[in-house]
Protein backbone atom coordinates (compact mmCIF):
# COMPACT_ATOMS: atom_id res chain seq x y z
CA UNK A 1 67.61 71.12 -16.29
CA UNK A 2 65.07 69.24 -14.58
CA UNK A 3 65.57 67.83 -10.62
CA UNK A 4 63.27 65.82 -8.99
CA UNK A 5 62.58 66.73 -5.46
CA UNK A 6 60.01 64.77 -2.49
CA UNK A 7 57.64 68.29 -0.86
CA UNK A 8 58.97 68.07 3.06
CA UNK A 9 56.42 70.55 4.19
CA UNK A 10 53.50 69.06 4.95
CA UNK A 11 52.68 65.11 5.76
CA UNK A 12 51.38 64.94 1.43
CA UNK A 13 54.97 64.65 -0.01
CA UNK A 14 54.10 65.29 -2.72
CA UNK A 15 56.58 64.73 -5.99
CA UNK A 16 58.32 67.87 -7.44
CA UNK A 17 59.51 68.49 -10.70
CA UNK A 18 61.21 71.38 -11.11
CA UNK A 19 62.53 72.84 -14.19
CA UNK A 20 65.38 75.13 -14.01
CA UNK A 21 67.15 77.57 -16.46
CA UNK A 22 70.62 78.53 -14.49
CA UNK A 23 69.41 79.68 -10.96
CA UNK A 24 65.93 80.45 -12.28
CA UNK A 25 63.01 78.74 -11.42
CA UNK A 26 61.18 77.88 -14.93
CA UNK A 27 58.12 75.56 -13.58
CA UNK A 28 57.06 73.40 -10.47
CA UNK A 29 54.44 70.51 -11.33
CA UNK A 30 53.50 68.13 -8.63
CA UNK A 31 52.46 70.58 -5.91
CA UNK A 32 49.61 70.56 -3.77
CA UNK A 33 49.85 73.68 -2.73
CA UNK A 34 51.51 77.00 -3.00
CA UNK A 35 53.63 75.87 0.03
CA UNK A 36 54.98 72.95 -2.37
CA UNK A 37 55.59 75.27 -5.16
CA UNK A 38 57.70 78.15 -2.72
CA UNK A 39 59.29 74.78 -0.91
CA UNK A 40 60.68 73.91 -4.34
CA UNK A 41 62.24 77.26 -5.34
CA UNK A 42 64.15 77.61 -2.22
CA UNK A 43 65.08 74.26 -2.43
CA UNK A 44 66.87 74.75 -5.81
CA UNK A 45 67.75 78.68 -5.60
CA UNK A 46 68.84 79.00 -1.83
CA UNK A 47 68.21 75.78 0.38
CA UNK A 48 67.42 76.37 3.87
CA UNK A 49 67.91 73.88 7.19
CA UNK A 50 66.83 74.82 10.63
CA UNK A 51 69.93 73.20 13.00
CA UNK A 52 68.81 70.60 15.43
CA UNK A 53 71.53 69.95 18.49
CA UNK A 54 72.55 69.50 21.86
CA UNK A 55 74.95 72.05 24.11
CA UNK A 56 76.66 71.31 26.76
CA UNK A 57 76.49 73.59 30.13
CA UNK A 58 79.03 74.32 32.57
CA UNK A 59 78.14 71.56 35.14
CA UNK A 60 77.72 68.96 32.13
CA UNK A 61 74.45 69.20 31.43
CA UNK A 62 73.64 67.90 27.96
CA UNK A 63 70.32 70.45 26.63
CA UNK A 64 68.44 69.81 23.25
CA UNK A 65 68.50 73.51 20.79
CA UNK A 66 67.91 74.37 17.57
CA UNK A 67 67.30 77.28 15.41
CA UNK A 68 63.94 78.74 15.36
CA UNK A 69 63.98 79.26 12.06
CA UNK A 70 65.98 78.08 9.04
CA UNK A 71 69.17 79.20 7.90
CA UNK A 72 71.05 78.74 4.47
CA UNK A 73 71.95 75.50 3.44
CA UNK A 74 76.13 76.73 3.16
CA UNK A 75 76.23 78.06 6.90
CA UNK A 76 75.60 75.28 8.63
CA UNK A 77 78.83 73.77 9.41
CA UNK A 78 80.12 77.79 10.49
CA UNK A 79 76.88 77.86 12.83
CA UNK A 80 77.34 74.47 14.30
CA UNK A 81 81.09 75.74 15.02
CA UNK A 82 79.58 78.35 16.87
CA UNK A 83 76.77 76.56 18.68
CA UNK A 84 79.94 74.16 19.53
CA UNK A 85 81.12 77.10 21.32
CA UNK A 86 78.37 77.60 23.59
CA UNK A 87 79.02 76.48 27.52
CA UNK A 88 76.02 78.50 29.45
CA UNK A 89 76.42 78.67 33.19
CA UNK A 90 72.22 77.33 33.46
CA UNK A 91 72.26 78.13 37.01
CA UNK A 92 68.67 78.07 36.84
CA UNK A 93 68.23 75.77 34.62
CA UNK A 94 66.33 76.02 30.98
CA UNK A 95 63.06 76.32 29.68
CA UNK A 96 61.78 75.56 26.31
CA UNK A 97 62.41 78.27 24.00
CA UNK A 98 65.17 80.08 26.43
CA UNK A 99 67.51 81.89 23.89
CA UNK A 100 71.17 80.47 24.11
CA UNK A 101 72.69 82.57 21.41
CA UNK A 102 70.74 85.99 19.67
CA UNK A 103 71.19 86.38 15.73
CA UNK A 104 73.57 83.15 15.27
CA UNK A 105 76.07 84.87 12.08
CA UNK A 106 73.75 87.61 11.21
CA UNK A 107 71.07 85.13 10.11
CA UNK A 108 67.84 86.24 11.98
CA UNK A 109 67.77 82.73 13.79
CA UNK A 110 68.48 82.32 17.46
CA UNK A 111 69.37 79.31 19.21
CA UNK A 112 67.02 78.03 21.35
CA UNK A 113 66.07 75.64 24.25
CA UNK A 114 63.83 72.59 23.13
CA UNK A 115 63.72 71.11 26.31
CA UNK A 116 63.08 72.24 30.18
CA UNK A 117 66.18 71.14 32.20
CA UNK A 118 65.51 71.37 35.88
CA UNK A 119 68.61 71.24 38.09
CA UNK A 120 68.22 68.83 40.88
């Protein structure tokens, strides 16, 4: 089977086309770059997506997080459950790249702070 598939990691996008045999990876053509080529096997063996979000704090405060670093494709609605969860006190506030949540599911990615949120 072959799937056609746009490169997302670097400005290029370059065109894909990736030839599969069940959940094997037969060929990639199109690729600039070895980055293309691994983008395009995890794409059609085990997609990843890093989560992108806001929380809510305890004294409404509306902060920007995301993962920092992708997770599988097929836990993203459980993770978003759990980021859901979150309500962190931020007495003093947030920094960018504060951890909200260590490990989110056993995945190796924690949830961080993209923004600094000063209290006023």
């Amino acid at each position: 089977m072959k799937k056609n598939l746009t490169c997302i990691v670097c400005p290029l996008g370059c065109l894909l086309e990736v030839e599969q045999e069940g959940n094997e990876v037969v060929s990639v053509e199109g690729n600039g770059c070895k980055r293309g080529r691994d983008y395009a096997v995890t794409e059609c063996t085990n997609p990843q997506r890093v989560i992108t979000t806001t929380v809510r704090t305890q004294d409404g405060y509306i902060i920007p997080v995301k993962t920092d670093k992708a997770i599988p494709k097929s836990m993203i609605f459980e993770c978003m459950r759990d980021i859901n969860s979150l309500c962190p006190d931020g007495q003093n506030g947030y920094t960018v790249g504060d951890i909200l949540c260590r490990n989110i599911l056993g995945t190796d990615a924690n949830v961080v702070v993209c923004a600094d949120v000063r209290k006023v």
